[in-house]
Protein backbone atom coordinates (compact mmCIF):
# COMPACT_ATOMS: atom_id res chain seq x y z
CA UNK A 1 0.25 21.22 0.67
CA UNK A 2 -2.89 21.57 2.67
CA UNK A 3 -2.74 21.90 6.84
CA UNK A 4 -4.35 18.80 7.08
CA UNK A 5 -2.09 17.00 4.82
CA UNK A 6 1.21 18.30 6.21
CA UNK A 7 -0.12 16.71 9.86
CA UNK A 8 -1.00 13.61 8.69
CA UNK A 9 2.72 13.22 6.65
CA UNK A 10 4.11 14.39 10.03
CA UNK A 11 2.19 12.03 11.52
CA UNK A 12 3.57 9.12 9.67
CA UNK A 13 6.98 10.33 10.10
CA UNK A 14 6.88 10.19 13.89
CA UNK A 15 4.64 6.95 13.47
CA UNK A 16 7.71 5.60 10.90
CA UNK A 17 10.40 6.68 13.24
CA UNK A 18 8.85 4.90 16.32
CA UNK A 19 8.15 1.45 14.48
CA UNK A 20 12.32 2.05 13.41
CA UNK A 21 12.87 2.05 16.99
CA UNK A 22 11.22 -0.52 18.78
CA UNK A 23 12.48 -2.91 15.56
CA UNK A 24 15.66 -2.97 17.22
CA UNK A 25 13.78 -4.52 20.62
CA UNK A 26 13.67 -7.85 18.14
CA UNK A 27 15.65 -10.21 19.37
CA UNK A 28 14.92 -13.45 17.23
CA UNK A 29 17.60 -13.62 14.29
CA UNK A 30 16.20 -12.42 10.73
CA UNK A 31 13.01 -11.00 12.69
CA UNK A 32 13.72 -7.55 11.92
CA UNK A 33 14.65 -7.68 8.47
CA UNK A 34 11.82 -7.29 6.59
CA UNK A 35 10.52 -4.45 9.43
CA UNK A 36 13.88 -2.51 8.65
CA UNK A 37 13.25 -2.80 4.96
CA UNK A 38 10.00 -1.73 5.13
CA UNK A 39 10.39 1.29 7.50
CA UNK A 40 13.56 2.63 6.15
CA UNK A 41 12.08 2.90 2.70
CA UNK A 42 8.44 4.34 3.79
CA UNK A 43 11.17 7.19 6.15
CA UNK A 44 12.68 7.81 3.38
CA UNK A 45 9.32 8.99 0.99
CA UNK A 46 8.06 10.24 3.81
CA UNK A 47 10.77 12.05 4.62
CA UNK A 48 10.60 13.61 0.94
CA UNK A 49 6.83 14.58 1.83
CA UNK A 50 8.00 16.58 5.03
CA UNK A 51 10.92 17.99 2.62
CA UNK A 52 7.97 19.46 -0.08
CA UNK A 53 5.68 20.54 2.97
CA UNK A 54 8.50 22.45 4.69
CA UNK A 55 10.53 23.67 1.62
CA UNK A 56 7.88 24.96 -1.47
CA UNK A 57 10.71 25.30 -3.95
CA UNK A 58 11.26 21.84 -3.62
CA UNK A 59 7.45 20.99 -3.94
CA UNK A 60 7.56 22.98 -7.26
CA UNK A 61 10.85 21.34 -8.06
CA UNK A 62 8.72 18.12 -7.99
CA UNK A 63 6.01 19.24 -9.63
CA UNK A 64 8.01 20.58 -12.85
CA UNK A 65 9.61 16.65 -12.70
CA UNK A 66 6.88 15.04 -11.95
CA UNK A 67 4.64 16.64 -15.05
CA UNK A 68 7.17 15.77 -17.53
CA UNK A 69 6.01 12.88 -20.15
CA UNK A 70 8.37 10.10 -21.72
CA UNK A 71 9.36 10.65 -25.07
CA UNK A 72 8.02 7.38 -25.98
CA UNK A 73 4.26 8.64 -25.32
CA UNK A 74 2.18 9.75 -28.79
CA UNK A 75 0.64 12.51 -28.79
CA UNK A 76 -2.99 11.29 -28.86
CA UNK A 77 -1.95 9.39 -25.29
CA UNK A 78 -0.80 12.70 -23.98
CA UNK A 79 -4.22 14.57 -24.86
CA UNK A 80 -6.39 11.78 -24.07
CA UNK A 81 -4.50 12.12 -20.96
CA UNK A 82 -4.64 15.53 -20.28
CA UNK A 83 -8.26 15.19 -20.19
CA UNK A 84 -8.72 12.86 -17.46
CA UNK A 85 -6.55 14.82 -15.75
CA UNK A 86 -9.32 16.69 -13.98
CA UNK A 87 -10.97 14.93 -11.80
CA UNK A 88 -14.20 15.08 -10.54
CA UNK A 89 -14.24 15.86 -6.73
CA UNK A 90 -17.49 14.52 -6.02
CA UNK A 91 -16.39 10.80 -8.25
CA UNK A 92 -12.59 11.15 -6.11
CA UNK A 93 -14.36 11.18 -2.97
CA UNK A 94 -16.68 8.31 -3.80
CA UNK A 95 -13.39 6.41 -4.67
CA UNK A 96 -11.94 7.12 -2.01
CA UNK A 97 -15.00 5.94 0.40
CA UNK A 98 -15.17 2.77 -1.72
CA UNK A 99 -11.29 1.92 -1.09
CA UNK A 100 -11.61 2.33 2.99
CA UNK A 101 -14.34 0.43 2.48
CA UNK A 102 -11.97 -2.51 0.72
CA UNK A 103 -9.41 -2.04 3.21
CA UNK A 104 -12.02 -2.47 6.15
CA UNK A 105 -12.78 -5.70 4.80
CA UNK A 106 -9.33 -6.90 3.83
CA UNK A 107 -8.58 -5.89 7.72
CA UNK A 108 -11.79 -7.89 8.78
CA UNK A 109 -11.25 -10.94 7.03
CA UNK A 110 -7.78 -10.96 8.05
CA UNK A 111 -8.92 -11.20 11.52
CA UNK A 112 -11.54 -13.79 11.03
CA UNK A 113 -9.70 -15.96 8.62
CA UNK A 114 -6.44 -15.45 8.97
CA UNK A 115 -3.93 -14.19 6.41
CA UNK A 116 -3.58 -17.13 3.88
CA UNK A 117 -7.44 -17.02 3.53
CA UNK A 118 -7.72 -13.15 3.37
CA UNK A 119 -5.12 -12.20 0.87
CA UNK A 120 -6.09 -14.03 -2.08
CA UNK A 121 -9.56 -13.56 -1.19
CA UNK A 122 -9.19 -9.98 -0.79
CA UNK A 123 -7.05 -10.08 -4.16
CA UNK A 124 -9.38 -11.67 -6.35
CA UNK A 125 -12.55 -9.31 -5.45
CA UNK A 126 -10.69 -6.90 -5.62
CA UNK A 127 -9.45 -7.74 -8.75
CA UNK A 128 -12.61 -9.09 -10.13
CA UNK A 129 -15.14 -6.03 -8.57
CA UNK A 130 -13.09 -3.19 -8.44
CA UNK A 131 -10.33 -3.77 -11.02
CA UNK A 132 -12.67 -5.45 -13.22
CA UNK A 133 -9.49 -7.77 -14.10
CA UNK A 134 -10.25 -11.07 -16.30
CA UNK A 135 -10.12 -14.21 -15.20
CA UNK A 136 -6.83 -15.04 -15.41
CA UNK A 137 -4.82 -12.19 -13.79
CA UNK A 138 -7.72 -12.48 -11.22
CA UNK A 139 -6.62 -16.03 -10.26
CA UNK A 140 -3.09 -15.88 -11.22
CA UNK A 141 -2.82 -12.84 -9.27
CA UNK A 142 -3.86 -14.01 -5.42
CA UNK A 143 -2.57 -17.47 -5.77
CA UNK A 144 0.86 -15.74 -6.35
CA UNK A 145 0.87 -13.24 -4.34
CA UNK A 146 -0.98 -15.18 -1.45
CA UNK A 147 2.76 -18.06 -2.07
CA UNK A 148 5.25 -15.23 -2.40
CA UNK A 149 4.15 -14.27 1.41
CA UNK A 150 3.91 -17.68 2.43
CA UNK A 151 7.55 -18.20 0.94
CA UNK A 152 8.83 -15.25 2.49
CA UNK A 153 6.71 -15.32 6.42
CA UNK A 154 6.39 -18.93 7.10
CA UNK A 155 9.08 -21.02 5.14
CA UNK A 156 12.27 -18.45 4.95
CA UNK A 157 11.67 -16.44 8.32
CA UNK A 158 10.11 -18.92 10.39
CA UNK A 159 7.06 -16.41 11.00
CA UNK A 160 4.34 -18.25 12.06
CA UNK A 161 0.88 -16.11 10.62
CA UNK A 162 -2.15 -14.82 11.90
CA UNK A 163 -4.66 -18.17 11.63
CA UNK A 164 -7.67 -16.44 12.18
CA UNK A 165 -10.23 -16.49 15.04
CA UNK A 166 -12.82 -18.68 13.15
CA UNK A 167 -10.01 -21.27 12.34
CA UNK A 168 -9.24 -21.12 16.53
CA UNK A 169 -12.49 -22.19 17.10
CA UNK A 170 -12.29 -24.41 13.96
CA UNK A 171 -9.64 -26.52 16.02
């Protein structure tokens, strides 16, 4: 694991542990549910990370398990596989640019519309542009995702969500 990697997976951890902590501040009843779910399972693979940066055998360990195919797989799959297995650093970092560049606007239009505007709008360019989904799991896709947290935030916890600084001034 590179230097820079290992601080930003300590990084999280301290980040993880902190957000554990001041979860127990909430008061309201069912408020920290989903916050404990959340953070005990992102500890827990980041606390696997920090295991592989601190222990090597471990990382190799992983590795070894990690590069092992189902049996299931033919062996075409495997070497078509095997083959896009190298990627090109220059592509990767264009990728990666790209997907910052998604989550900036995912984090914008969350502010200026509000979460039950931004996700499945969000979702289905994503989906659409990026993914280059079809129709149908590109519609399918937000609308269900976009009741699921509805269902969850607003009708089963009571969590009243962001509404968006346009829709303020909307009102």
């Amino acid at each position: 694991m590179k230097t820079e990697e290992k601080v930003l997976t300590y990084f999280f951890l301290v980040t993880i542990v902190l957000m554990l902590y001041f979860t127990f501040d909430l008061h309201r009843p069912g408020t920290r549910t989903v916050p404990l779910l959340v953070g005990v399972v992102t500890l827990a693979l980041t606390g696997v990370l920090s295991l592989m940066s601190i222990f090597p055998r471990f990382a190799a360990w992983y590795r070894r398990l990690e590069g092992r195919t189902a049996p299931s797989l033919s062996s075409m799959t495997l070497k078509a596989n095997k083959a896009e297995d190298e990627p090109d650093p220059q592509k990767t970092k264009k990728k990666e640019i790209v997907l910052v560049g998604w989550l900036l606007f995912l984090t914008a239009a969350t502010y200026f519309l509000g979460f039950l505007i931004a996700i499945p709008l969000f979702l289905f360019l994503f989906l659409k542009i990026w993914g280059k989904e079809g129709w149908g799991v590109s519609l399918v896709m937000p609308i269900a995702v976009s009741g699921l947290v509805y269902f969850i935030f607003v009708y089963i916890l009571q969590i009243p969500l962001h509404e968006g600084i346009l829709l303020e001034f909307w009102y």
